[in-house]
C-alpha atoms as a PDB file:
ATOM      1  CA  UNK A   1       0.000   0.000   0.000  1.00  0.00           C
ATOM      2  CA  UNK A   2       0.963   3.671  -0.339  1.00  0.00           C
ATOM      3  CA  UNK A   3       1.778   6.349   1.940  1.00  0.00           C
ATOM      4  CA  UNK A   4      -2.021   8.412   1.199  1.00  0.00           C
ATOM      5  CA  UNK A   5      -3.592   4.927   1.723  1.00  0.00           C
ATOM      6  CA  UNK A   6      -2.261   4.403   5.455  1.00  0.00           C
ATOM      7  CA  UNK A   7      -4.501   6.576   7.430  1.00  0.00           C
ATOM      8  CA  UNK A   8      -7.488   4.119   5.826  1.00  0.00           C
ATOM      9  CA  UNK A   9      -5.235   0.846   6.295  1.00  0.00           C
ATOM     10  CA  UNK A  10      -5.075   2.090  10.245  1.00  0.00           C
ATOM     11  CA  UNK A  11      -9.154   2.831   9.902  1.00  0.00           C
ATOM     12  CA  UNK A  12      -9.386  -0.592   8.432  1.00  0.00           C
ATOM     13  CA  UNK A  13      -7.397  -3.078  10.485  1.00  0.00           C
ATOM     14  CA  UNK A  14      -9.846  -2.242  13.630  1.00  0.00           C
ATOM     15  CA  UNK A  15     -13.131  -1.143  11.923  1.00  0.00           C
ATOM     16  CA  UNK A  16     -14.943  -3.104  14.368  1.00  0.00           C
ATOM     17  CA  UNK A  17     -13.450  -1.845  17.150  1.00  0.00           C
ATOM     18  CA  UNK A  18     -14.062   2.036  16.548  1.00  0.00           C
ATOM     19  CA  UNK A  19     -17.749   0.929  15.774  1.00  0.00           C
ATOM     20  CA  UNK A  20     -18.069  -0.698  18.946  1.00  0.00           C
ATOM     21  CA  UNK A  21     -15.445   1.847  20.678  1.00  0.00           C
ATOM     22  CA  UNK A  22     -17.921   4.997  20.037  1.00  0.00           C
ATOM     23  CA  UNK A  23     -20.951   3.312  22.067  1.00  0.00           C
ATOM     24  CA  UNK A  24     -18.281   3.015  24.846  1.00  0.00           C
ATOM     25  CA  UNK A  25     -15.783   6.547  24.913  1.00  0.00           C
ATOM     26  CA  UNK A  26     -17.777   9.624  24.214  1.00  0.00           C
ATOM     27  CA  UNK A  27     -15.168  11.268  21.990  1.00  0.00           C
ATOM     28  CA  UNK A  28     -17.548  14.174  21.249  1.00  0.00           C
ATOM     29  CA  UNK A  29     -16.951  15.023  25.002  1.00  0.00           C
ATOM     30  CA  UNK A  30     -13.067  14.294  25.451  1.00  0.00           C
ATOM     31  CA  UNK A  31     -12.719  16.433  22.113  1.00  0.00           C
ATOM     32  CA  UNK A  32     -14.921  19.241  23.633  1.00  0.00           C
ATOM     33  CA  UNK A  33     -12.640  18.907  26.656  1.00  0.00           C
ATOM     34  CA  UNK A  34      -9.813  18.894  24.691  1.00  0.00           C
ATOM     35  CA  UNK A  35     -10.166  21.693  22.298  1.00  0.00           C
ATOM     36  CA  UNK A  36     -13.144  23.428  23.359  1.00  0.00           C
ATOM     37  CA  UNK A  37     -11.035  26.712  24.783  1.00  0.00           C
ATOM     38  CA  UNK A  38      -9.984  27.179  20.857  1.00  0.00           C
ATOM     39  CA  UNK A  39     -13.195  25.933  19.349  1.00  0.00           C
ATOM     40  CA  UNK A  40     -14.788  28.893  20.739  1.00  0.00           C
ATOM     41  CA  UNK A  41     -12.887  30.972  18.905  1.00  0.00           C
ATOM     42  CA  UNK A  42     -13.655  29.163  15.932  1.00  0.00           C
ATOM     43  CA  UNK A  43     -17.482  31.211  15.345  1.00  0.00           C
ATOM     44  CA  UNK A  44     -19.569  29.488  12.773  1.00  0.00           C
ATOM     45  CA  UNK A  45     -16.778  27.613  12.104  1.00  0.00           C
ATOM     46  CA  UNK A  46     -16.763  25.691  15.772  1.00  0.00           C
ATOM     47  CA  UNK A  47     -18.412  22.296  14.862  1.00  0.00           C
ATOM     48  CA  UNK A  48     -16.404  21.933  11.608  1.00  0.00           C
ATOM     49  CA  UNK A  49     -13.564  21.971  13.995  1.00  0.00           C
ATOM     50  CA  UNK A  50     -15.216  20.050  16.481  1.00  0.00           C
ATOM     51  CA  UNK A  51     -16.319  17.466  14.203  1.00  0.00           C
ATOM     52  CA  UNK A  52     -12.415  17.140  12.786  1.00  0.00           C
ATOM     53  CA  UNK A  53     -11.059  16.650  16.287  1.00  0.00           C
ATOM     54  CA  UNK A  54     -13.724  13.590  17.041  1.00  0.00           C
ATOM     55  CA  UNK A  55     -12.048  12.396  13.540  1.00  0.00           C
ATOM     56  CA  UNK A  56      -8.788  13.104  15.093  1.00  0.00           C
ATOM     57  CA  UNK A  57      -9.120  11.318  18.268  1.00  0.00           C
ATOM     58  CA  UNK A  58     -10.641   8.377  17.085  1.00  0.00           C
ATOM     59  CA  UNK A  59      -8.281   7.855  14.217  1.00  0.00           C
ATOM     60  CA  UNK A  60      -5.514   8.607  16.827  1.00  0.00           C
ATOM     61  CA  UNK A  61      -6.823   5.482  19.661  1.00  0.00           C
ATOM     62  CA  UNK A  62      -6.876   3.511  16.233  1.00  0.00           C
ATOM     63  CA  UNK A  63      -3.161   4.270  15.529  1.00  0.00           C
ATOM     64  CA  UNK A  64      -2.682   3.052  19.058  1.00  0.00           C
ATOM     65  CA  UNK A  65      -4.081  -0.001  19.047  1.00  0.00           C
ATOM     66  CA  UNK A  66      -2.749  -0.620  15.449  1.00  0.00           C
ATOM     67  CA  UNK A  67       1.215   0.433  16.379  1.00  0.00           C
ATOM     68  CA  UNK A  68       0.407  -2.081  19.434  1.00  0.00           C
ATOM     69  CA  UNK A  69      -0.923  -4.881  16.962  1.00  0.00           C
ATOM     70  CA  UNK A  70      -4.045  -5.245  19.061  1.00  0.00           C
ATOM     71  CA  UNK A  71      -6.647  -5.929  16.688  1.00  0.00           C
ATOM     72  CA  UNK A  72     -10.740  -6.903  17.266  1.00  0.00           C
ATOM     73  CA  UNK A  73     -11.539 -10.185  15.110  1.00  0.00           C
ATOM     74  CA  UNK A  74     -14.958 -11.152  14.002  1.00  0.00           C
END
């Protein structure tokens, strides 16, 4: 695979786990924790930026568990 393909490779290997990881973390709150001082700042542009850093955080506990080779089979 390529280098633009990995971030989808990393989605890929643990599919099942971010669709069963979202019913238990509430990213929408740790990314609201996280980066609501500068989403505020953001104006209409606040859940755009809101809605990137869910993306963000979830792709980021997927790189985790895929740099640790822990991986959910069916």
């Amino acid at each position: 695979w390529s280098a633009w393909a990995f971030p989808f490779v990393v989605i890929g290997m643990n599919a099942i786990t971010i669709y069963l990881g979202q019913r238990l973390i509430d990213f929408r709150y740790t990314a609201e924790f996280l980066f609501g001082g500068l989403a505020q700042f953001m104006g209409s542009f606040e859940p755009v930026f809101l809605a990137f850093a869910v993306l963000s955080l979830k792709w980021l506990f997927l790189y985790f568990l895929f740099k640790n080779r822990i991986f959910l089979k069916a």
